[in-house]
PDB file of N, CA and C in Angstrom:
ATOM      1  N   UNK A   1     -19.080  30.755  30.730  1.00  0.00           N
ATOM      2  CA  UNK A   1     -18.601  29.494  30.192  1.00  0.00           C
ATOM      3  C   UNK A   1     -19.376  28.353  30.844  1.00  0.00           C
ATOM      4  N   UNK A   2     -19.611  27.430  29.957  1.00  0.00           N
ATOM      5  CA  UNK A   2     -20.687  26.289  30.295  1.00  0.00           C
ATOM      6  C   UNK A   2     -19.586  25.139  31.084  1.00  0.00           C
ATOM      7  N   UNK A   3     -20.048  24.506  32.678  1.00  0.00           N
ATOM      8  CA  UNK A   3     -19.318  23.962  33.100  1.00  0.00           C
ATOM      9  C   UNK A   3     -19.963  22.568  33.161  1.00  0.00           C
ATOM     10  N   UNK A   4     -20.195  21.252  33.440  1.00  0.00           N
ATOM     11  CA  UNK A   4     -20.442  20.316  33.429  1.00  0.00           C
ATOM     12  C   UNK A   4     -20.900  20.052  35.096  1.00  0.00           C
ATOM     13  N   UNK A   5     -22.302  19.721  34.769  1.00  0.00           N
ATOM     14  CA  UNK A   5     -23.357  19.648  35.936  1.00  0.00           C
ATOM     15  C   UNK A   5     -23.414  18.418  36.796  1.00  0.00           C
ATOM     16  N   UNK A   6     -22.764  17.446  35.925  1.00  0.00           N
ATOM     17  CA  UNK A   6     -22.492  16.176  37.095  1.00  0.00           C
ATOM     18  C   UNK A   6     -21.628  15.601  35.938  1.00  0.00           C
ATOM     19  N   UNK A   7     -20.265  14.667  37.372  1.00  0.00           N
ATOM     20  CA  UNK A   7     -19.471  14.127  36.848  1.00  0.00           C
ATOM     21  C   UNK A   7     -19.826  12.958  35.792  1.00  0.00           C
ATOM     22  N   UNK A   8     -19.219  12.684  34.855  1.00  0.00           N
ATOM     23  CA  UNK A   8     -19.110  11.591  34.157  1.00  0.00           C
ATOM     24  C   UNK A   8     -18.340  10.491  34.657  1.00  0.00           C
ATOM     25  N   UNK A   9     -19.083   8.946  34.613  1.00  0.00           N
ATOM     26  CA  UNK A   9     -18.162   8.004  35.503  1.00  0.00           C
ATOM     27  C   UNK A   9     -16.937   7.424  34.726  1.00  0.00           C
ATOM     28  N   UNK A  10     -16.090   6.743  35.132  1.00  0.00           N
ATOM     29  CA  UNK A  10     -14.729   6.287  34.113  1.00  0.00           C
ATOM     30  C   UNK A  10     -15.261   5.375  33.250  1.00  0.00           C
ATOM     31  N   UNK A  11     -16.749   4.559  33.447  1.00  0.00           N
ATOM     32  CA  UNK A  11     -16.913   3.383  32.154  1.00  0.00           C
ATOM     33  C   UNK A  11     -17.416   4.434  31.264  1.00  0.00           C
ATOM     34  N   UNK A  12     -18.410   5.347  31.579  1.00  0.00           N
ATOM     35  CA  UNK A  12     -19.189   6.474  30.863  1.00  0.00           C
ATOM     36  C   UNK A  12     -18.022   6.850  29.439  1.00  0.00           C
ATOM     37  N   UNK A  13     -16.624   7.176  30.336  1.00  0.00           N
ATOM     38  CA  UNK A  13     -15.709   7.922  29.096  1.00  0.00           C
ATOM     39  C   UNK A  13     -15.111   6.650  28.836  1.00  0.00           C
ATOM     40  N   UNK A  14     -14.990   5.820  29.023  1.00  0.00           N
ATOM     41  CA  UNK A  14     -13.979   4.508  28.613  1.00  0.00           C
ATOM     42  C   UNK A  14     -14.908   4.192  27.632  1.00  0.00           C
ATOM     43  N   UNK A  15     -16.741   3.830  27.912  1.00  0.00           N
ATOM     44  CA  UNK A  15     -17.132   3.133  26.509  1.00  0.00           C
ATOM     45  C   UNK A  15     -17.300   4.265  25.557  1.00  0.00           C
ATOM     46  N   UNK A  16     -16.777   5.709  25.881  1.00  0.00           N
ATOM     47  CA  UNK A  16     -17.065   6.864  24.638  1.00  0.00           C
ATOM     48  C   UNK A  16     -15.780   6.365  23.831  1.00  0.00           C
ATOM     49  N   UNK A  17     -14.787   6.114  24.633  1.00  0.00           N
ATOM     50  CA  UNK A  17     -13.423   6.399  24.095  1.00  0.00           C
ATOM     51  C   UNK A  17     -13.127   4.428  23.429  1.00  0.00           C
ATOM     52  N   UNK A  18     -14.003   3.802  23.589  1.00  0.00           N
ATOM     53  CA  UNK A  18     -14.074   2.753  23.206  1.00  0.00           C
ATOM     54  C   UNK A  18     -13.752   2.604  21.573  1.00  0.00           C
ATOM     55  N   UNK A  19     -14.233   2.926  20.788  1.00  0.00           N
ATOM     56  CA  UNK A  19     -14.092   3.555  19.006  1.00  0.00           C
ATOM     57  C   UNK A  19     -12.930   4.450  18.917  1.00  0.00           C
ATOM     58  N   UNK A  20     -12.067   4.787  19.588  1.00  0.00           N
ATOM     59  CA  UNK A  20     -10.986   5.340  18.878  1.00  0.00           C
ATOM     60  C   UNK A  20      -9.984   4.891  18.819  1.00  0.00           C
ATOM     61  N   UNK A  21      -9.664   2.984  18.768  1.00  0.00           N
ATOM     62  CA  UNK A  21      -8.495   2.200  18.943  1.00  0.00           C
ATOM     63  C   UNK A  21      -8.727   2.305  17.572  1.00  0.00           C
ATOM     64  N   UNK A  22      -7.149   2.112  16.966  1.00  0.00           N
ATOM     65  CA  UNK A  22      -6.356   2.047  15.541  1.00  0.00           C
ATOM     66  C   UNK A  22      -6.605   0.558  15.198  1.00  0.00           C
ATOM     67  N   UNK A  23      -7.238   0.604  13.578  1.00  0.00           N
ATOM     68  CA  UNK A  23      -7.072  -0.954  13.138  1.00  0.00           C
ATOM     69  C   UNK A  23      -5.910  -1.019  12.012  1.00  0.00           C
ATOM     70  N   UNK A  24      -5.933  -2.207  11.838  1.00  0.00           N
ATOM     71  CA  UNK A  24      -4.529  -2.483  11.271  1.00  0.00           C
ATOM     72  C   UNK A  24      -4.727  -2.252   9.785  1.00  0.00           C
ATOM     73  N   UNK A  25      -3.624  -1.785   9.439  1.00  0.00           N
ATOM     74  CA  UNK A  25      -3.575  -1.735   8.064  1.00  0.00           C
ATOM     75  C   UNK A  25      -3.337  -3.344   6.972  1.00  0.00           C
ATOM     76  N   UNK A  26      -4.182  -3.305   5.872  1.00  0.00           N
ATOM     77  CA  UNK A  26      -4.869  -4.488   5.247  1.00  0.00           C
ATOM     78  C   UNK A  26      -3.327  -4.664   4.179  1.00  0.00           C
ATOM     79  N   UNK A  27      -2.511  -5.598   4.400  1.00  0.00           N
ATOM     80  CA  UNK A  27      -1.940  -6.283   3.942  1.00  0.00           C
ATOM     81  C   UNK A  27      -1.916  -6.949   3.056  1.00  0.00           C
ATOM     82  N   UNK A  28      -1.756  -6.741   1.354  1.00  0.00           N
ATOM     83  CA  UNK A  28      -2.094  -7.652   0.206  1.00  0.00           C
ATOM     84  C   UNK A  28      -0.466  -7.956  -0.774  1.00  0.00           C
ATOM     85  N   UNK A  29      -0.788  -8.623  -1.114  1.00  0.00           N
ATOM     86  CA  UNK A  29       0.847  -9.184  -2.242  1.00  0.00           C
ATOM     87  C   UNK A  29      -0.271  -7.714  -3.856  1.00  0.00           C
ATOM     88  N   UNK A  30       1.350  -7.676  -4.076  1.00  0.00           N
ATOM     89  CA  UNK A  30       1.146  -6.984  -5.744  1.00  0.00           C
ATOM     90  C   UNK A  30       0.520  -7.823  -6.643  1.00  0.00           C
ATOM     91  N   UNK A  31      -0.199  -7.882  -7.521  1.00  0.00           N
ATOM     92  CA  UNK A  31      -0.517  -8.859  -8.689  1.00  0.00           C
ATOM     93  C   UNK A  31       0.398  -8.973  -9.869  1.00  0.00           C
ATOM     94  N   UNK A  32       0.741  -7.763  -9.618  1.00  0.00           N
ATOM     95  CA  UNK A  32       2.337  -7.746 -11.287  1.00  0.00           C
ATOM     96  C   UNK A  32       3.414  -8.344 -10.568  1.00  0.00           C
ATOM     97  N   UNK A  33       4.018  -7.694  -9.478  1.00  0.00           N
ATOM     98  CA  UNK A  33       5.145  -7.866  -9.192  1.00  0.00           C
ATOM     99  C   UNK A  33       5.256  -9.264  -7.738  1.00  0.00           C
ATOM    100  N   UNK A  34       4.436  -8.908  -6.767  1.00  0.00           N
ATOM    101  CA  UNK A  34       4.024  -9.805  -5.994  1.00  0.00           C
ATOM    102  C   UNK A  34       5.260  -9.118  -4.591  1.00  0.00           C
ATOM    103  N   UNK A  35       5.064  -7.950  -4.944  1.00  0.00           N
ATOM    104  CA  UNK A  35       5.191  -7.119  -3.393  1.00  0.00           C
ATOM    105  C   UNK A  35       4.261  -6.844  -2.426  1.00  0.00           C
ATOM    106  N   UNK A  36       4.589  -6.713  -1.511  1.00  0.00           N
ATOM    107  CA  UNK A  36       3.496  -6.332  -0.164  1.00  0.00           C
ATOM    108  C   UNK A  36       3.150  -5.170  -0.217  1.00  0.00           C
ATOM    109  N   UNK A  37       1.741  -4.647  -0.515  1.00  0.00           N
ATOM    110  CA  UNK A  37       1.421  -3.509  -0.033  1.00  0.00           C
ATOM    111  C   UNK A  37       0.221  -3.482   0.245  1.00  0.00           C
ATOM    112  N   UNK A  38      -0.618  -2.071   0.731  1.00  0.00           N
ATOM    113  CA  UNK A  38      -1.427  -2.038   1.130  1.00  0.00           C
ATOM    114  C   UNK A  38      -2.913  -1.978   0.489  1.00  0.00           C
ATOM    115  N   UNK A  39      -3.855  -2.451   1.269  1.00  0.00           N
ATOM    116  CA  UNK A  39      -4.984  -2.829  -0.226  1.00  0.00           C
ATOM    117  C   UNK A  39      -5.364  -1.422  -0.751  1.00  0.00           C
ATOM    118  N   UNK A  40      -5.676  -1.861  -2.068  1.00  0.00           N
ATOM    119  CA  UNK A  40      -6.381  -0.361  -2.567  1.00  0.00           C
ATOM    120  C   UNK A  40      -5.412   0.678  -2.809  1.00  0.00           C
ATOM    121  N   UNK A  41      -3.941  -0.021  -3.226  1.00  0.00           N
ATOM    122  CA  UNK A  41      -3.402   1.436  -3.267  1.00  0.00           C
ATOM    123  C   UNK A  41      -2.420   0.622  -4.392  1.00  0.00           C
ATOM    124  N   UNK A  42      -1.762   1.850  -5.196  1.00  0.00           N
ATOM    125  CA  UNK A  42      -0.614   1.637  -6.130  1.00  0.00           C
ATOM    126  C   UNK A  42       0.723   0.850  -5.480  1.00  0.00           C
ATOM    127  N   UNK A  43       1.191   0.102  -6.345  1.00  0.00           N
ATOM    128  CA  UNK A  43       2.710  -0.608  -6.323  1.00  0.00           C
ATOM    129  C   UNK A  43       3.441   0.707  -6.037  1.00  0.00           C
ATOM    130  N   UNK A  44       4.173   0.756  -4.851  1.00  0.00           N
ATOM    131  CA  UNK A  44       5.334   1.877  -4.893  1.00  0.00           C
ATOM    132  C   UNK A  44       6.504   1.123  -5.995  1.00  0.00           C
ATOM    133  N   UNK A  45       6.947  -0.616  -6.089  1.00  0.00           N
ATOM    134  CA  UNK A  45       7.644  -0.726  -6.556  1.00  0.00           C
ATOM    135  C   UNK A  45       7.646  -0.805  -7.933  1.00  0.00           C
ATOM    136  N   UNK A  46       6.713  -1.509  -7.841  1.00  0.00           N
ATOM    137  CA  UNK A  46       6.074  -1.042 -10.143  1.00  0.00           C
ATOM    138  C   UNK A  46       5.571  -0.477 -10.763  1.00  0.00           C
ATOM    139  N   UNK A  47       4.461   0.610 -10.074  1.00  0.00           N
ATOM    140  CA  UNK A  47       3.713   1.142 -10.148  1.00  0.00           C
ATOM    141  C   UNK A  47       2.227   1.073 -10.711  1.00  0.00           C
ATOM    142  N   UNK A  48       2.013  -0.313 -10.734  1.00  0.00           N
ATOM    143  CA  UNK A  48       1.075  -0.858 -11.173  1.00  0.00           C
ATOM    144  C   UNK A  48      -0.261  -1.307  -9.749  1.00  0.00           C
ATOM    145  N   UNK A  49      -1.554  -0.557 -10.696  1.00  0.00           N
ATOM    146  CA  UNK A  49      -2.836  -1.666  -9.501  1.00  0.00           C
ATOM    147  C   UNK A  49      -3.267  -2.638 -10.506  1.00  0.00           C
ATOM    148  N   UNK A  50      -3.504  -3.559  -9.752  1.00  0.00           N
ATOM    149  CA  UNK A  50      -4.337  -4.438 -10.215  1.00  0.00           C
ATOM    150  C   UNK A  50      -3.205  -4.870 -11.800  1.00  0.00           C
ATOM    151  N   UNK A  51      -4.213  -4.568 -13.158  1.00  0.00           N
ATOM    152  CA  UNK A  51      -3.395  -4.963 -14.423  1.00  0.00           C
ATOM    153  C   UNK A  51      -2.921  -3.978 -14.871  1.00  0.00           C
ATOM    154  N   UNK A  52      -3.127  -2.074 -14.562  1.00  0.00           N
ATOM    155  CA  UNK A  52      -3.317  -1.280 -15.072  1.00  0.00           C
ATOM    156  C   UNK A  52      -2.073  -0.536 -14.454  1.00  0.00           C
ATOM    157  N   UNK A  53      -0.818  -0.521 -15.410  1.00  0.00           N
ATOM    158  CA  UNK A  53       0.385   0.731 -15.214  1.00  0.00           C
ATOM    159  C   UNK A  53      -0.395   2.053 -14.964  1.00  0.00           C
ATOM    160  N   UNK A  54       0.028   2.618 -13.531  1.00  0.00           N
ATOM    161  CA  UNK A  54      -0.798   3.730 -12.995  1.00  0.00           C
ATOM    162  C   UNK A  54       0.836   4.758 -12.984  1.00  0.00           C
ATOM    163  N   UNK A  55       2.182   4.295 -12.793  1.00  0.00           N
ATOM    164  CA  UNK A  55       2.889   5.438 -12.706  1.00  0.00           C
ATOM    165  C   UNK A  55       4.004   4.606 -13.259  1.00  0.00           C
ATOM    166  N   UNK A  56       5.276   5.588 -13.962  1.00  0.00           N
ATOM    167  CA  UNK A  56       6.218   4.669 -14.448  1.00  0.00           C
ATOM    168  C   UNK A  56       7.143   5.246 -13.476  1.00  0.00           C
ATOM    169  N   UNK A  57       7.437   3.850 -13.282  1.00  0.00           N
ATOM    170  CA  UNK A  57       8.736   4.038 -11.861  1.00  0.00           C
ATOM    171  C   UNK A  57      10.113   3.866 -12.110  1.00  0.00           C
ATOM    172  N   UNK A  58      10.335   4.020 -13.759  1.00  0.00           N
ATOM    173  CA  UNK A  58      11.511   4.101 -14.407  1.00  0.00           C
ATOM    174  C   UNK A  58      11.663   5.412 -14.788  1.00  0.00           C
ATOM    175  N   UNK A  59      10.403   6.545 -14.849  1.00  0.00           N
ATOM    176  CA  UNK A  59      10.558   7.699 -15.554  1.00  0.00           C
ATOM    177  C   UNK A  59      12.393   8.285 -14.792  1.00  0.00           C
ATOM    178  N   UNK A  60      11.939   8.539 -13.462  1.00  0.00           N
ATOM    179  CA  UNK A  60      12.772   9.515 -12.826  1.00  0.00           C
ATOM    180  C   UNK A  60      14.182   8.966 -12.818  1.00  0.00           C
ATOM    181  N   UNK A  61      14.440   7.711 -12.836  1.00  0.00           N
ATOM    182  CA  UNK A  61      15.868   7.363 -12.978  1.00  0.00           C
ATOM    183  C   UNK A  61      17.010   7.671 -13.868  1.00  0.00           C
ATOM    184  N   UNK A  62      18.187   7.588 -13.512  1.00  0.00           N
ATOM    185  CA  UNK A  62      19.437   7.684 -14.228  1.00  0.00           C
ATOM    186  C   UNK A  62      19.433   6.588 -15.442  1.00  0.00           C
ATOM    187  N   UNK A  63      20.004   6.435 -16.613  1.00  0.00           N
ATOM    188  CA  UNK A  63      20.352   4.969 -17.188  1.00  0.00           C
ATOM    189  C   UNK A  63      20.767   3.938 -16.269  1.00  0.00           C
ATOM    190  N   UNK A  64      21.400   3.822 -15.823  1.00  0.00           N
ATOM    191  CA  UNK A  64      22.195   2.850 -15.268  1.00  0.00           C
ATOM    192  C   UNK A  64      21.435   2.330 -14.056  1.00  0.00           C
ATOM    193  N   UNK A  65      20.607   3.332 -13.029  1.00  0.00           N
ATOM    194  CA  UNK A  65      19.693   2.753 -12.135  1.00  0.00           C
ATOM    195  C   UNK A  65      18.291   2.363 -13.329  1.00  0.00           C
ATOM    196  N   UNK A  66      17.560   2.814 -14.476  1.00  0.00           N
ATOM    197  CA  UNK A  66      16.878   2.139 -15.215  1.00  0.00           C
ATOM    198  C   UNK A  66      17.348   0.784 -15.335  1.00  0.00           C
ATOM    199  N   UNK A  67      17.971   0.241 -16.013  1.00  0.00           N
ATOM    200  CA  UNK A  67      18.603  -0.999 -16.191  1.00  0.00           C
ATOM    201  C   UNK A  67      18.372  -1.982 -14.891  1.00  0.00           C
ATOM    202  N   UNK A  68      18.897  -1.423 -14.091  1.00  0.00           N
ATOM    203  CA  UNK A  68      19.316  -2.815 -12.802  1.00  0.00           C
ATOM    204  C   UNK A  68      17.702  -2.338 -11.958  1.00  0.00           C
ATOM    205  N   UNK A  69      17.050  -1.495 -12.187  1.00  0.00           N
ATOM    206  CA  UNK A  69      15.605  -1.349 -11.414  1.00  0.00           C
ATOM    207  C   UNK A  69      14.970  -2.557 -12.581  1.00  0.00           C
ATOM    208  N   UNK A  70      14.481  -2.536 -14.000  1.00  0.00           N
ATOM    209  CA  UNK A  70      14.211  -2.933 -14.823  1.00  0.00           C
ATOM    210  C   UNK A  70      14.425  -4.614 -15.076  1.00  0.00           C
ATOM    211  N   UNK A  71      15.771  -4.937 -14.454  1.00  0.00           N
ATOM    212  CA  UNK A  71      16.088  -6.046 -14.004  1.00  0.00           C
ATOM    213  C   UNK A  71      15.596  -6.642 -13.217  1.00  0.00           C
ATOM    214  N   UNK A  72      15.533  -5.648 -11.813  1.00  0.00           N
ATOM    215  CA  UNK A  72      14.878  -6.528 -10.963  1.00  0.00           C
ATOM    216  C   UNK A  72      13.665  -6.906 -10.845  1.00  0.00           C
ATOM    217  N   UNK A  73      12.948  -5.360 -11.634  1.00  0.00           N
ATOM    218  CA  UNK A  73      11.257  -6.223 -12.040  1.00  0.00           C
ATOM    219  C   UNK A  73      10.990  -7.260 -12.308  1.00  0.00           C
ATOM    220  N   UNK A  74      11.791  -7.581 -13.681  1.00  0.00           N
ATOM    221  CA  UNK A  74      11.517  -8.548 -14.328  1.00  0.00           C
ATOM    222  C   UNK A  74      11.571  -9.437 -13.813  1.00  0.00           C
ATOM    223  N   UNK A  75      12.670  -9.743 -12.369  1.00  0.00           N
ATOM    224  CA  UNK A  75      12.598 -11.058 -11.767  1.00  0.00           C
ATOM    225  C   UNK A  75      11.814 -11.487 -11.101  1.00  0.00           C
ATOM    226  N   UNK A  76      11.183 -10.181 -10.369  1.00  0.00           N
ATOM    227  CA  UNK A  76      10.075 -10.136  -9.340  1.00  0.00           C
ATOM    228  C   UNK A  76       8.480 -10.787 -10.085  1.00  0.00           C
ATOM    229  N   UNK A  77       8.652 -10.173 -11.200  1.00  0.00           N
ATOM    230  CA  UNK A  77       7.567 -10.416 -12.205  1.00  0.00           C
ATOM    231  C   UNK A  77       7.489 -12.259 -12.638  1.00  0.00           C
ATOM    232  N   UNK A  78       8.752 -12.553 -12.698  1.00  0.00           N
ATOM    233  CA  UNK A  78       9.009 -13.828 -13.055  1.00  0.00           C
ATOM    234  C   UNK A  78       8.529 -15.090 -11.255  1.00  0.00           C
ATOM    235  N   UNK A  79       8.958 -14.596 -10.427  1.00  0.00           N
ATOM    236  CA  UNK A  79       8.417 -14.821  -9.391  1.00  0.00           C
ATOM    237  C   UNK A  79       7.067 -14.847  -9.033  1.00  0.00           C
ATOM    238  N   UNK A  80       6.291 -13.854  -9.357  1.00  0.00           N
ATOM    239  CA  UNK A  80       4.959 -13.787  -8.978  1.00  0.00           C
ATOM    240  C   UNK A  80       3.905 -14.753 -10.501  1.00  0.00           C
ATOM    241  N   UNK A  81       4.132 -14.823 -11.297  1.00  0.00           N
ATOM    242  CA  UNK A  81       3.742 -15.982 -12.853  1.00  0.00           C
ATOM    243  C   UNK A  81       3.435 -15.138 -13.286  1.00  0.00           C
ATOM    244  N   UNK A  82       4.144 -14.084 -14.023  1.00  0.00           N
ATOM    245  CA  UNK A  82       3.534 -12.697 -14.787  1.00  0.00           C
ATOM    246  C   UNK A  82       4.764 -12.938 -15.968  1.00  0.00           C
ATOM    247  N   UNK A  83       5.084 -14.209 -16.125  1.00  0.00           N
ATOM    248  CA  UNK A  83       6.463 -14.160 -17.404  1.00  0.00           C
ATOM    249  C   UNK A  83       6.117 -14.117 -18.693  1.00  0.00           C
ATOM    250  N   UNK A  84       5.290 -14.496 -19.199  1.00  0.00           N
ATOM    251  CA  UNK A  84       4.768 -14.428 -20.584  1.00  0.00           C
ATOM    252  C   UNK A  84       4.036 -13.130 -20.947  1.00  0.00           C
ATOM    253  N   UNK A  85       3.244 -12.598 -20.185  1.00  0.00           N
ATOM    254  CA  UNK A  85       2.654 -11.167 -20.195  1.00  0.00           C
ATOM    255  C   UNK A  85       3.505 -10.181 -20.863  1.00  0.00           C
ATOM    256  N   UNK A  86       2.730  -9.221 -21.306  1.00  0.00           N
ATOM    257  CA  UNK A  86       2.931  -8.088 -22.181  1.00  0.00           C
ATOM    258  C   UNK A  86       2.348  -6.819 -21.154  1.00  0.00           C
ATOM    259  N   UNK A  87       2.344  -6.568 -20.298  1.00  0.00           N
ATOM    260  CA  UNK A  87       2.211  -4.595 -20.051  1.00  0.00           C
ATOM    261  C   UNK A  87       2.528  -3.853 -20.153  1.00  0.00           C
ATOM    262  N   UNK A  88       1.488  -2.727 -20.767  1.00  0.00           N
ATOM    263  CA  UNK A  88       1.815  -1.837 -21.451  1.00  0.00           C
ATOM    264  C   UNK A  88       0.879  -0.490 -21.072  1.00  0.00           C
TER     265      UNK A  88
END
């Protein structure tokens, strides 16, 4: 087994280990709805990127949670200036 022929000093591994601090995750508002999520990725709450319905987030519901989810889009939608719009 291969053992290591001279020590390594603590800046030696500190500037190796320098590149493996965590950066922050990129923070953007929804464009449909005007929720927070992360860039580059689908609305968990509308399911929409950008202009383009990518998942319907009414499929899996009951009637009655359709309705009051459906509701609250719309307000959210009305909030962010998406009131006159048509998506489809």
């Amino acid at each position: 087994m291969a053992t290591p022929t001279q020590k390594h000093t603590t800046s030696r591994r500190n500037n190796r280990r320098s590149h493996f601090a965590l950066k922050d995750a990129k923070i953007a508002k929804c464009s449909h709805c005007g929720a927070e999520i992360i860039s580059h990725t689908v609305c968990k709450n509308c399911g929409y990127y950008g202009e383009k319905q990518m998942i319907d987030v009414l499929k899996k519901l009951s009637k009655r949670e359709k309705k009051a989810k459906a509701k609250e889009l719309k307000g959210q939608e009305k909030e962010a200036g998406h009131e006159g719009h048509d998506h489809k």
